[in-house]
C-alpha atoms as a PDB file:
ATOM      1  CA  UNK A   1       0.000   0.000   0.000  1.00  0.00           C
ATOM      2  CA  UNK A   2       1.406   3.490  -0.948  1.00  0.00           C
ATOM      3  CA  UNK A   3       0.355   6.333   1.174  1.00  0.00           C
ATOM      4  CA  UNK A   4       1.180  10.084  -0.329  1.00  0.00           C
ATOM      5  CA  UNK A   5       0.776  13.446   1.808  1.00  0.00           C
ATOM      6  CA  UNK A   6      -1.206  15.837  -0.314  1.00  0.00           C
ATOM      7  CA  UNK A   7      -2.432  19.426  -0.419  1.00  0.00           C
ATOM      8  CA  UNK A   8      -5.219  19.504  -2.428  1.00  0.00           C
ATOM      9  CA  UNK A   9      -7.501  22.841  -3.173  1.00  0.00           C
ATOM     10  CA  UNK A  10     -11.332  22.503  -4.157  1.00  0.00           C
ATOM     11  CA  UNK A  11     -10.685  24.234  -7.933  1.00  0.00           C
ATOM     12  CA  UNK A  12      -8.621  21.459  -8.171  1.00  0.00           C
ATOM     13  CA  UNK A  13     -11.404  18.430  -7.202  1.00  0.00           C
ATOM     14  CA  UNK A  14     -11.992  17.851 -11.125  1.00  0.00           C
ATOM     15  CA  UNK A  15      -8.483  16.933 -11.761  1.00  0.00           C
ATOM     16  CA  UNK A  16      -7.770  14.891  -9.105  1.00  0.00           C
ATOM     17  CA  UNK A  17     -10.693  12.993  -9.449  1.00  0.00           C
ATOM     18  CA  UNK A  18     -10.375  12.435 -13.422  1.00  0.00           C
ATOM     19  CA  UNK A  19      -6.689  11.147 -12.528  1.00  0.00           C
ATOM     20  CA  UNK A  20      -7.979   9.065  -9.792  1.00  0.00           C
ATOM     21  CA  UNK A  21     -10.554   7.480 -12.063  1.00  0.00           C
ATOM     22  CA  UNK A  22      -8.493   6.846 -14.796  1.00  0.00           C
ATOM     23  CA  UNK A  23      -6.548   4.229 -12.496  1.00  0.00           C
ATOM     24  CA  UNK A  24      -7.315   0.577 -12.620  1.00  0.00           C
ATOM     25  CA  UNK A  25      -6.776   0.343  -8.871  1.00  0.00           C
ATOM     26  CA  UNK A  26      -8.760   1.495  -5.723  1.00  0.00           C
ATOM     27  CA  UNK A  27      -7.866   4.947  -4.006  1.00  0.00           C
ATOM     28  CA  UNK A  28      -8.861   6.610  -1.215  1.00  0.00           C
ATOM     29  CA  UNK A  29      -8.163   9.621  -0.048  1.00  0.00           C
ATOM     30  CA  UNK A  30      -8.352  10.796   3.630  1.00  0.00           C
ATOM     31  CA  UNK A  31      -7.885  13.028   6.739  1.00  0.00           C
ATOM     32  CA  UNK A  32      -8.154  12.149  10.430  1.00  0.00           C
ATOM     33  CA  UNK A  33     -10.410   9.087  10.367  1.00  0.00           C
ATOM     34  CA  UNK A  34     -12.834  10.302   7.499  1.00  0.00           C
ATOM     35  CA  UNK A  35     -11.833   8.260   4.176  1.00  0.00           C
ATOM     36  CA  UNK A  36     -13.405   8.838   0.845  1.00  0.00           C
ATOM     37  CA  UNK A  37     -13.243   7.068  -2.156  1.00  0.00           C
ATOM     38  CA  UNK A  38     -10.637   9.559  -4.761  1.00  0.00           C
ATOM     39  CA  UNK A  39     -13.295   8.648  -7.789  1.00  0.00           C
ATOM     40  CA  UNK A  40     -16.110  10.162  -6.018  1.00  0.00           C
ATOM     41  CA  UNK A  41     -16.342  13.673  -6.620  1.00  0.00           C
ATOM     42  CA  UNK A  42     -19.083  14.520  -4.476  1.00  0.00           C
ATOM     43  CA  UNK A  43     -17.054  11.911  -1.469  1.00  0.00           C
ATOM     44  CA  UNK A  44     -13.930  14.496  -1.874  1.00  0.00           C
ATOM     45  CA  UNK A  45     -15.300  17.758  -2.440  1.00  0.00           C
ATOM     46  CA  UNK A  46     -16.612  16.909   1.494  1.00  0.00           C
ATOM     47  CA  UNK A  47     -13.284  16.867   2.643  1.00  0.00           C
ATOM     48  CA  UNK A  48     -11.530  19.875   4.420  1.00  0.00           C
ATOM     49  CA  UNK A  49      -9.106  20.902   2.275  1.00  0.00           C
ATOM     50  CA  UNK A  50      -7.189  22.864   5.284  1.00  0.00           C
ATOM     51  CA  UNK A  51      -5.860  20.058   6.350  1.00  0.00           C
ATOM     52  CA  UNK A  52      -2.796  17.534   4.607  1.00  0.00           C
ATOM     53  CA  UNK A  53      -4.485  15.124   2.906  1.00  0.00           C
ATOM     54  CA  UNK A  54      -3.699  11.031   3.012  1.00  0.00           C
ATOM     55  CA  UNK A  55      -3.823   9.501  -0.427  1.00  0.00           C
ATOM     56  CA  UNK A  56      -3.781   5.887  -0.146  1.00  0.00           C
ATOM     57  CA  UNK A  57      -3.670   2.991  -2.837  1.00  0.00           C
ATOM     58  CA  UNK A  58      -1.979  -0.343  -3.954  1.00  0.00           C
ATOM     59  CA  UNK A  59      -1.606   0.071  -8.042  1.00  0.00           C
ATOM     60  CA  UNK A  60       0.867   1.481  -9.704  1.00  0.00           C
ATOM     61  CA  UNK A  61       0.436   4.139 -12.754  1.00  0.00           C
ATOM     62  CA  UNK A  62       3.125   6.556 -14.307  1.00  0.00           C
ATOM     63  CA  UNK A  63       0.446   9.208 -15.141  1.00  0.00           C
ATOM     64  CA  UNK A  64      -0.791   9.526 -11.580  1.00  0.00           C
ATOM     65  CA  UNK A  65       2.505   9.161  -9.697  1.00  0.00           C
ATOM     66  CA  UNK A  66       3.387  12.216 -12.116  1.00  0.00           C
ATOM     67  CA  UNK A  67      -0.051  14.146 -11.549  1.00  0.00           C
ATOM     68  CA  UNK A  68       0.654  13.332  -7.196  1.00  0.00           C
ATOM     69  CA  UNK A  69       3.893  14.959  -7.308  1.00  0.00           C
ATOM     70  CA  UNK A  70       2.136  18.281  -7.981  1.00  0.00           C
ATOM     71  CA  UNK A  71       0.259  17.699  -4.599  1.00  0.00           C
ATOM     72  CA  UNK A  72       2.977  16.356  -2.708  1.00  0.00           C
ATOM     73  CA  UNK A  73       3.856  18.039   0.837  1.00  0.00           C
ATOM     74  CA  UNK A  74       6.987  17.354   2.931  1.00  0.00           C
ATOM     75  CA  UNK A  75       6.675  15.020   5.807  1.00  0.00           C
END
């Protein structure tokens, strides 16, 4: 399982979610204990985007590895 530390503004829902979805592979995408599935974009646009993000899945695709770095935070 790969977990990423995002940032993740709500102009840029549509994107994230069109990535996501594009994956063969389940994502989620979480903060605290609320997860949401990264394909639903009604389940992320309830997140609160204040806070660092947890992206979490088990696939693997060069397009969205790219498309995460833009998100990325330090931990």
């Amino acid at each position: 399982m790969i977990h990423r530390k995002i940032r993740l503004r709500p102009d840029e829902v549509k994107k994230f979610v069109a990535a996501a979805s594009k994956c063969d592979f389940d994502i989620d995408i979480a903060y605290n204990r609320y997860v949401v599935d990264a394909k639903s974009i009604v389940g992320v646009l309830g997140l609160d985007f204040n806070q660092i993000l947890t992206v979490s899945y088990s696939g693997y695709d060069e397009d969205f590895e790219s498309f995460m770095r833009h998100f990325a935070v330090a931990s």
